[in-house]
Protein backbone atom coordinates (compact mmCIF):
# COMPACT_ATOMS: atom_id res chain seq x y z
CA UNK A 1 0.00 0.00 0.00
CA UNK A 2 1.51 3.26 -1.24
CA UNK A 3 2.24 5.58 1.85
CA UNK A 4 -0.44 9.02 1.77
CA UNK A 5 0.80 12.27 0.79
CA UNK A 6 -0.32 15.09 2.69
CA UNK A 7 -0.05 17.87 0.80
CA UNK A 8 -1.85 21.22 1.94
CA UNK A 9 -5.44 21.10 2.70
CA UNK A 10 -5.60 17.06 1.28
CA UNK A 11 -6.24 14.31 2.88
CA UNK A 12 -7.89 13.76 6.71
CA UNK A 13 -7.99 16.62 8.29
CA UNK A 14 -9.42 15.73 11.79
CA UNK A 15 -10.32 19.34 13.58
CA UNK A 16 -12.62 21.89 12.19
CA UNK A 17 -10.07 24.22 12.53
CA UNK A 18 -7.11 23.78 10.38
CA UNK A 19 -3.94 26.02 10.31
CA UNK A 20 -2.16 25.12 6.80
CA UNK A 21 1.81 26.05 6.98
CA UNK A 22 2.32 29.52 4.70
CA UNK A 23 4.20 31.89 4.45
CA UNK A 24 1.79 34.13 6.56
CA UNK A 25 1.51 31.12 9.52
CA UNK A 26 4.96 30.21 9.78
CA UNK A 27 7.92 32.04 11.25
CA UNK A 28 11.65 30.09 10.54
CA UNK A 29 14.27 30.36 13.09
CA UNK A 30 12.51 32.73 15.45
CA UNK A 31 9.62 32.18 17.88
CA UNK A 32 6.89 34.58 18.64
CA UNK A 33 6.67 36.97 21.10
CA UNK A 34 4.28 39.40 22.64
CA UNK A 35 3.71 41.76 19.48
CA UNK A 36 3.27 39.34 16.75
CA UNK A 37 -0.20 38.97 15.47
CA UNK A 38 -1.94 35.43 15.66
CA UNK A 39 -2.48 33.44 12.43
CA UNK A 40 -5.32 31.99 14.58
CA UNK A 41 -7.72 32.96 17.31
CA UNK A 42 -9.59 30.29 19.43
CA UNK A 43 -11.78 29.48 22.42
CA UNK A 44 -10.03 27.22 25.43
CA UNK A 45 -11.00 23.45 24.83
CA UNK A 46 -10.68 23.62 20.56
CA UNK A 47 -8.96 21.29 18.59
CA UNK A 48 -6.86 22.56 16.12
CA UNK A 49 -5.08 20.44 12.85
CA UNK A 50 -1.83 22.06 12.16
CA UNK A 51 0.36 21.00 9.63
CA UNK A 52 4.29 21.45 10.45
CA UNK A 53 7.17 21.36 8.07
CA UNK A 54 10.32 19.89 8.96
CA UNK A 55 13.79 22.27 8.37
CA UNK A 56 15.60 19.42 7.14
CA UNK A 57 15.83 19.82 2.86
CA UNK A 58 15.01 23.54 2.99
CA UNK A 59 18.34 24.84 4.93
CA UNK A 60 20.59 26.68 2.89
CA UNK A 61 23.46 23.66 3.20
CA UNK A 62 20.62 21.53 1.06
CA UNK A 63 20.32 24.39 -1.23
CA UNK A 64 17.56 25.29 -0.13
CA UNK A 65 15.46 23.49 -3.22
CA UNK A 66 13.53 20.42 -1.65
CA UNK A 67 12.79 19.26 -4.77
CA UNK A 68 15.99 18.99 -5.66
CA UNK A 69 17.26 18.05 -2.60
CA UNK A 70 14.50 14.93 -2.34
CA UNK A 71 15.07 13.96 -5.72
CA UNK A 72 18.85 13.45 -5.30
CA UNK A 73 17.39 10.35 -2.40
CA UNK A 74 14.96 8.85 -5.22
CA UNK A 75 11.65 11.17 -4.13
CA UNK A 76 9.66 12.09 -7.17
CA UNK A 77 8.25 15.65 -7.27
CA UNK A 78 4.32 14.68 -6.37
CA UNK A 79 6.41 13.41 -2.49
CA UNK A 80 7.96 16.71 -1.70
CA UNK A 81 5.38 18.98 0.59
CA UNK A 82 4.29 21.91 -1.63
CA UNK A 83 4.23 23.99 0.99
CA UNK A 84 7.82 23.13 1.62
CA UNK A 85 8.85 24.07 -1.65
CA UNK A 86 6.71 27.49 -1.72
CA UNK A 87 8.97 28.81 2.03
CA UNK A 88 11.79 27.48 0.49
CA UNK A 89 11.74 29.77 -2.33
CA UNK A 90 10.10 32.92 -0.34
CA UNK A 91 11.75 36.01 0.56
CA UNK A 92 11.87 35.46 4.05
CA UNK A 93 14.33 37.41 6.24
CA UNK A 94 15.73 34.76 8.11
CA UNK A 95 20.10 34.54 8.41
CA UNK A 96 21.49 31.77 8.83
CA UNK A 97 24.17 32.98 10.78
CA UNK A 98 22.17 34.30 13.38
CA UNK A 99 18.53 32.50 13.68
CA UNK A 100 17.54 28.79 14.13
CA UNK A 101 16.88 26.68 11.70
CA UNK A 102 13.33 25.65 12.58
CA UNK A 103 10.10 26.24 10.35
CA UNK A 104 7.25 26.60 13.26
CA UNK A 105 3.31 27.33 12.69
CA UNK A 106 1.54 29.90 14.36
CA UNK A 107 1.20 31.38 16.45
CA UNK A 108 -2.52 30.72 18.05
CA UNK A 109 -4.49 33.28 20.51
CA UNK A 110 -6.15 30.89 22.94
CA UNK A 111 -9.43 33.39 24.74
CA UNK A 112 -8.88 33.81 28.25
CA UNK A 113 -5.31 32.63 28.63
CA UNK A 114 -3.40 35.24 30.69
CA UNK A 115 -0.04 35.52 32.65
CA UNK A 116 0.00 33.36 35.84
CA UNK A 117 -2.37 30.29 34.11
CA UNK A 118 -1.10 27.45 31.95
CA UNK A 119 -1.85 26.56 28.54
CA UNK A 120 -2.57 22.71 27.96
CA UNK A 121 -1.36 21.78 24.66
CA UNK A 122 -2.67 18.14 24.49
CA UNK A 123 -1.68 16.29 21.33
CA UNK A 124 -5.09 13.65 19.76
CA UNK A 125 -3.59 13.30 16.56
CA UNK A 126 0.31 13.40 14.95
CA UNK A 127 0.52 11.86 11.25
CA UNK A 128 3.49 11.89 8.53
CA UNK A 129 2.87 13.98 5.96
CA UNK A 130 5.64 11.87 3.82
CA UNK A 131 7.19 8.78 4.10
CA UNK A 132 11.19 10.15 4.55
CA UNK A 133 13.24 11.71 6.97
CA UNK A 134 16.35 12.93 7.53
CA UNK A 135 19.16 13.15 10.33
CA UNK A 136 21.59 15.78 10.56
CA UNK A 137 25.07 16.18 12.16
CA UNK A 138 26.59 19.76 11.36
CA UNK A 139 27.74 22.89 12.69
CA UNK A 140 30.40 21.47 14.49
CA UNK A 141 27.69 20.38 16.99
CA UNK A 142 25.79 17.32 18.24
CA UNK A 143 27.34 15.33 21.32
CA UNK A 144 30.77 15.05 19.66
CA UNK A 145 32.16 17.84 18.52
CA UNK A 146 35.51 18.13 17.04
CA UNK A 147 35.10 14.08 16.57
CA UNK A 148 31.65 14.06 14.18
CA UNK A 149 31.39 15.02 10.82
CA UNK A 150 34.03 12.62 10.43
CA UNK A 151 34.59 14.56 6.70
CA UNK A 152 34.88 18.32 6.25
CA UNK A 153 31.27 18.92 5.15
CA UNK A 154 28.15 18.39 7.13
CA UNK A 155 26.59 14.87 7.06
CA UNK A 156 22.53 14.91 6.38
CA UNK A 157 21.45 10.75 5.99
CA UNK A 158 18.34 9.96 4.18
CA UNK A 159 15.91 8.14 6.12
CA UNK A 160 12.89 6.15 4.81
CA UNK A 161 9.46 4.33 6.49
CA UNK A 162 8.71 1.11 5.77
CA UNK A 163 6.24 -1.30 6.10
CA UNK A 164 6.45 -4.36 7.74
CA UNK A 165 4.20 -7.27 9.67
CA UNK A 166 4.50 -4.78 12.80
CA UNK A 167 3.61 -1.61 11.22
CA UNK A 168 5.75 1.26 9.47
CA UNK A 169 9.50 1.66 10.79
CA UNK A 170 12.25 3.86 10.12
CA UNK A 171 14.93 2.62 8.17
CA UNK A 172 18.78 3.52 7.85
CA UNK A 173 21.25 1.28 5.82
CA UNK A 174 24.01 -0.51 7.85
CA UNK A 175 26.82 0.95 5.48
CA UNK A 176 26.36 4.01 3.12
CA UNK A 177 25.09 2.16 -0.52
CA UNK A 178 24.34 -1.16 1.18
CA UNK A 179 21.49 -3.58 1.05
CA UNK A 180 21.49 -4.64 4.64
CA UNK A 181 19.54 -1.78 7.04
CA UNK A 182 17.97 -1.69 10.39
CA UNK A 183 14.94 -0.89 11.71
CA UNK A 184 13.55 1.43 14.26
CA UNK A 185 9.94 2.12 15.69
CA UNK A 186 7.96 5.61 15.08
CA UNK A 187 7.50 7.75 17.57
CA UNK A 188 5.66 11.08 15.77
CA UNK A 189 5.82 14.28 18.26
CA UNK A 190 6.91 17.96 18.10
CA UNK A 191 10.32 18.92 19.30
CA UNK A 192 8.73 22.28 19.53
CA UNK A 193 5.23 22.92 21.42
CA UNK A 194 5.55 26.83 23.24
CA UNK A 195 3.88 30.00 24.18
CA UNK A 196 5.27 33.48 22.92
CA UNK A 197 7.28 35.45 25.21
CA UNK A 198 6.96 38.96 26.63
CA UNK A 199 8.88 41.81 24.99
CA UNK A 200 9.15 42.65 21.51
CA UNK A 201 12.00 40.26 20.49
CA UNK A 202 11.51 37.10 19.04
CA UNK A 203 13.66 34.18 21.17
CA UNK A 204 15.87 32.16 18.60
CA UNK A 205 14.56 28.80 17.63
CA UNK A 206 17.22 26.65 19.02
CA UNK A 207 17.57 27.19 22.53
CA UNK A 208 14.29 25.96 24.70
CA UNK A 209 13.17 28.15 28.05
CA UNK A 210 10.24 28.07 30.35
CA UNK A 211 8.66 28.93 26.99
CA UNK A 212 8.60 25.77 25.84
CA UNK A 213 10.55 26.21 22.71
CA UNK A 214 13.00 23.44 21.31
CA UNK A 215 12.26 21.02 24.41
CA UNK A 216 12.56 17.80 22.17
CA UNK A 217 11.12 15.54 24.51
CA UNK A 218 10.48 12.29 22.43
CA UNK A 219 7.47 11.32 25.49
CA UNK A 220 5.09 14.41 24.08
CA UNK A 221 3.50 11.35 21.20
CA UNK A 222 -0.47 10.78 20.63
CA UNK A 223 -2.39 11.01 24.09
CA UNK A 224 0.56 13.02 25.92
CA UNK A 225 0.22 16.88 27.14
CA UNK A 226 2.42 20.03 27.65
CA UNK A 227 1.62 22.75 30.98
CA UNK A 228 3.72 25.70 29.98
CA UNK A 229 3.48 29.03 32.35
CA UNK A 230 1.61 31.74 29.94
CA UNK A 231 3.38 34.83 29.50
CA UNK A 232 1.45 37.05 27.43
CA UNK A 233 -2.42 37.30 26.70
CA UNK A 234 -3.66 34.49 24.79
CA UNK A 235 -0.67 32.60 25.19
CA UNK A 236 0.09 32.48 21.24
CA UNK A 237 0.89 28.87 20.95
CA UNK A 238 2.88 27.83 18.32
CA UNK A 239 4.05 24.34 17.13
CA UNK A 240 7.24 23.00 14.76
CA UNK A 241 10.44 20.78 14.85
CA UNK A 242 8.43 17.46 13.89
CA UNK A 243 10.16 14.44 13.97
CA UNK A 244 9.22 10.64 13.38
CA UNK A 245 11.24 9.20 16.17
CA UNK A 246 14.38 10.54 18.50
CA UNK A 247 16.40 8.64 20.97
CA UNK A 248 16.86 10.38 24.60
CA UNK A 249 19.66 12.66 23.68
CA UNK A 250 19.36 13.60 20.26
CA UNK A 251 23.19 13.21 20.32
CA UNK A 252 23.92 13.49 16.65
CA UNK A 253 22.08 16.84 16.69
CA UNK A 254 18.77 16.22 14.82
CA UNK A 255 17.20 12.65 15.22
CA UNK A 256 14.35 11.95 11.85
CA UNK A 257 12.96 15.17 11.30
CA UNK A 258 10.19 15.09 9.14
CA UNK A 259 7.01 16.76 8.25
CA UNK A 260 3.80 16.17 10.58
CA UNK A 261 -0.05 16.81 10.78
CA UNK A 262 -0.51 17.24 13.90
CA UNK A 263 -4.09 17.58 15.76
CA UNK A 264 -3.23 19.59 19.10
CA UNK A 265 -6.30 20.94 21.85
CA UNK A 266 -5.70 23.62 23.27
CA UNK A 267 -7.04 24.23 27.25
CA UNK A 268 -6.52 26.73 29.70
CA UNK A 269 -5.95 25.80 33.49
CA UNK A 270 -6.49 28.90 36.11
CA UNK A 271 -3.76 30.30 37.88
CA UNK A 272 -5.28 28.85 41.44
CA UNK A 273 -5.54 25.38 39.46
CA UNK A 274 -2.87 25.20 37.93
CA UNK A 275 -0.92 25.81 41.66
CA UNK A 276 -3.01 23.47 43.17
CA UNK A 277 -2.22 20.87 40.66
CA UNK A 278 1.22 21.36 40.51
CA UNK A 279 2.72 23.96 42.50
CA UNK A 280 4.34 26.84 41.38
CA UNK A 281 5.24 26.10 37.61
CA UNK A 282 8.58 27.85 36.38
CA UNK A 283 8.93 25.86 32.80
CA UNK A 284 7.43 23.11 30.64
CA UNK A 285 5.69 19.93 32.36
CA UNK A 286 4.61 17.12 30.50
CA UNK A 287 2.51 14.58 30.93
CA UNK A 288 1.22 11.13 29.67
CA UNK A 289 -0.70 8.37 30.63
CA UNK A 290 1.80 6.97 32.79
CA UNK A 291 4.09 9.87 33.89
CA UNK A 292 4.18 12.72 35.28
CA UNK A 293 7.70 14.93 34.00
CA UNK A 294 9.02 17.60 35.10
CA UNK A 295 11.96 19.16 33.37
CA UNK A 296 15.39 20.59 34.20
CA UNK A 297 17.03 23.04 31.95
CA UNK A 298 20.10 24.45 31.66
CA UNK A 299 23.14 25.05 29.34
CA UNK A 300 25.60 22.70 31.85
CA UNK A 301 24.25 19.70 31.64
CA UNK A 302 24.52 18.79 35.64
CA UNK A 303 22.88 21.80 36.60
CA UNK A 304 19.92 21.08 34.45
CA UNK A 305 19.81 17.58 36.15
CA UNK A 306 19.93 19.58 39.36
CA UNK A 307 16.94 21.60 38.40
CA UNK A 308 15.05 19.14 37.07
CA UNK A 309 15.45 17.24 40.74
CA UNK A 310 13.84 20.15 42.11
CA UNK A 311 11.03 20.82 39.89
CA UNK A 312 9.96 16.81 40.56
CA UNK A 313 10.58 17.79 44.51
CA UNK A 314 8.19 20.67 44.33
CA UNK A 315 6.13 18.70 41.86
CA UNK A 316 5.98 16.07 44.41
CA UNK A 317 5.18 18.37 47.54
CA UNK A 318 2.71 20.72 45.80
CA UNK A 319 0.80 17.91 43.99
CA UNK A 320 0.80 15.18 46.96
CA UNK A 321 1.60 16.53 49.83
CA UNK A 322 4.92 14.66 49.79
CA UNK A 323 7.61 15.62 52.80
CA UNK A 324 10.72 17.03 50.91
CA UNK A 325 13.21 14.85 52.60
CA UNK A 326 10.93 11.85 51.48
CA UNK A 327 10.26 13.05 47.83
CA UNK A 328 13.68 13.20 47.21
CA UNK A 329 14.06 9.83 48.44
CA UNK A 330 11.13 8.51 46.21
CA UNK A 331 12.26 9.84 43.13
CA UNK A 332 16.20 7.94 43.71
CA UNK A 333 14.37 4.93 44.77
CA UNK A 334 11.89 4.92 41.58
CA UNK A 335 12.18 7.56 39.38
CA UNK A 336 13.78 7.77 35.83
CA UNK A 337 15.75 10.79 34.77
CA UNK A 338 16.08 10.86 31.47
CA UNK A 339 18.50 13.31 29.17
CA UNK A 340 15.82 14.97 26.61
CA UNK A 341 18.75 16.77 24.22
CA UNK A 342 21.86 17.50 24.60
CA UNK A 343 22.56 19.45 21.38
CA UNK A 344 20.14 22.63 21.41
CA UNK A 345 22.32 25.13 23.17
CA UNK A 346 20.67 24.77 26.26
CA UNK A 347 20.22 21.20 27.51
CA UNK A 348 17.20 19.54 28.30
CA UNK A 349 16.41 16.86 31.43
CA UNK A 350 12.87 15.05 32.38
CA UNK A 351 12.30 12.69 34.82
CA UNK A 352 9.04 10.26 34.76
CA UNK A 353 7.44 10.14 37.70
CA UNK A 354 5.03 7.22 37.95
CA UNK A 355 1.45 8.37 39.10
CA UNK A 356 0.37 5.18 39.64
CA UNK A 357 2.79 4.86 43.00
CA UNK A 358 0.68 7.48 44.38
CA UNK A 359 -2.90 5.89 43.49
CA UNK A 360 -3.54 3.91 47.00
């Protein structure tokens, strides 16, 4: 069965509100802040399909042609996102010396979101638009520096889904040209789920923040949820970075980025909620059906551990009543802390706290 194209506006398109990716909805390398105007204006509680591009095949080190880029793996022209090709070839402003490289969509005015509440960005729905990826090592960046690109020039390797008995993989070859390849299960989320900040300057894509941002925190699949602290009114959600699976660490510095449709609702939870939930929030919590997790960030890498132990303390005491000295004894007893990126500037921890331990 031929994998589904999902160009703009075809195919399922699961809310009745649907944000297409244009050159008028997305913003590339830069995040919103306070003063930019919403390509979308909702109610608390909507759903909203978004469609997200994926950087990788637009940069400027691809030539910034997709089509050509694509069709130098085998992709024929009908497989490479239109709307891709059109941002590609647009005037925008952004330098690649000094922005991101990340395409994001938005940004979304949720009604009634203000300062001191949380937006709930809860993701129903995240489906490839295309059946390819690609992961990056470049910029003299990724967990190995100095050591990786092995060559001079940057290294971008072609990855393709495939179907088998268990359902649609990713696929790499064992040896550059060879038959042989191996496999490795999907896991579609957004590296990037966020709310704008105050001010008038746009953050840079790369970096994440109690924004949100470039969190890359491969738990955030179908069913999952992001808290993030709102910091101006309406929040302005945006959405980007999509990838089709990433390993805890991100080490190379991209894992398979590739282009999703992604159904996200939106909710907003009250300041006095939102603190009797879960305590004072100063950055992004996720959650899932099994977990709760807190994050640590931070551009040392211990210290972001060291914050992200704190957040799960306070997490603990403000959700559960937990004594301190016990919490932090619970969470070295039976809690996972995991490294979420290590290659985005600022480094990203989250530890999964079981919810079910507490349920007696």
């Amino acid at each position: 069965m031929p994998f589904a194209i999902l160009q703009p506006g075809t195919g399922p398109i699961r809310a009745a509100q649907y944000l297409p990716a244009t050159v008028d909805t997305v913003l590339w390398g830069r995040l919103p802040c306070a003063t930019d105007a919403p390509a979308l204006v909702i109610d608390a509680g909507t759903e909203v399909t978004i469609d997200t591009i994926s950087h990788e095949g637009v940069l400027e080190d691809q030539g910034r042609d997709p089509v050509a880029y694509f069709a130098g793996h085998g992709v024929e022209r009908a497989a490479v996102l239109d709307d891709a090709v059109l941002l590609a070839a647009s005037d925008d402003p952004r330098d690649p010396r000094v922005d991101g490289p990340h395409l994001v969509t938005g940004p979304i005015h949720v009604r009634g979101a203000t300062p001191g509440d949380l937006l709930k960005m809860t993701v129903l729905e995240a489906t490839p638009r295309v059946p390819y990826g690609v992961i990056s090592n470049r910029h003299g960046r990724g967990a190995l520096p100095g050591e990786y690109p092995l060559g001079e020039g940057n290294v971008s390797v072609f990855a393709a889904l495939e179907d088998t008995a268990a359902g649609q993989v990713g696929t790499l070859p064992l040896v550059p040209g060879g038959a042989r390849s191996v496999h490795f299960p999907l896991r579609p989320f957004l590296g990037i789920m966020g709310v704008a900040v105050a001010g008038d300057e746009r953050p840079h894509s790369v970096p994440p923040g109690a924004h949100g941002g470039n969190i890359d925190i491969n738990l955030l699949t179908v069913g999952s949820a992001l808290y993030l602290p709102v910091q101006v009114d309406g929040a302005l959600a945006y959405v980007g970075d999509p990838h089709f699976a990433q390993g805890d660490g991100e080490v190379a510095l991209t894992a398979m980025e590739a282009s999703l449709r992604v159904t996200i609702r939106f909710d907003v939870v009250t300041q006095a909620d939102a603190v009797a939930a879960f305590g004072e929030l100063v950055g992004p919590l996720a959650e899932t059906a099994e977990f709760l997790v807190p994050t640590g960030l931070d551009a040392d890498l211990d210290e972001a551990v060291r914050k992200c132990v704190r957040a799960a303390i306070d997490l603990l005491a403000a959700r559960y009543g937990m004594d301190r000295t016990l919490a932090y004894a619970y969470l070295s007893a039976a809690t996972d802390f995991n490294i979420s990126q290590v290659v985005d500037l600022v480094a990203g921890v989250h530890a999964r706290i079981r919810t079910a331990d507490f349920d007696v």
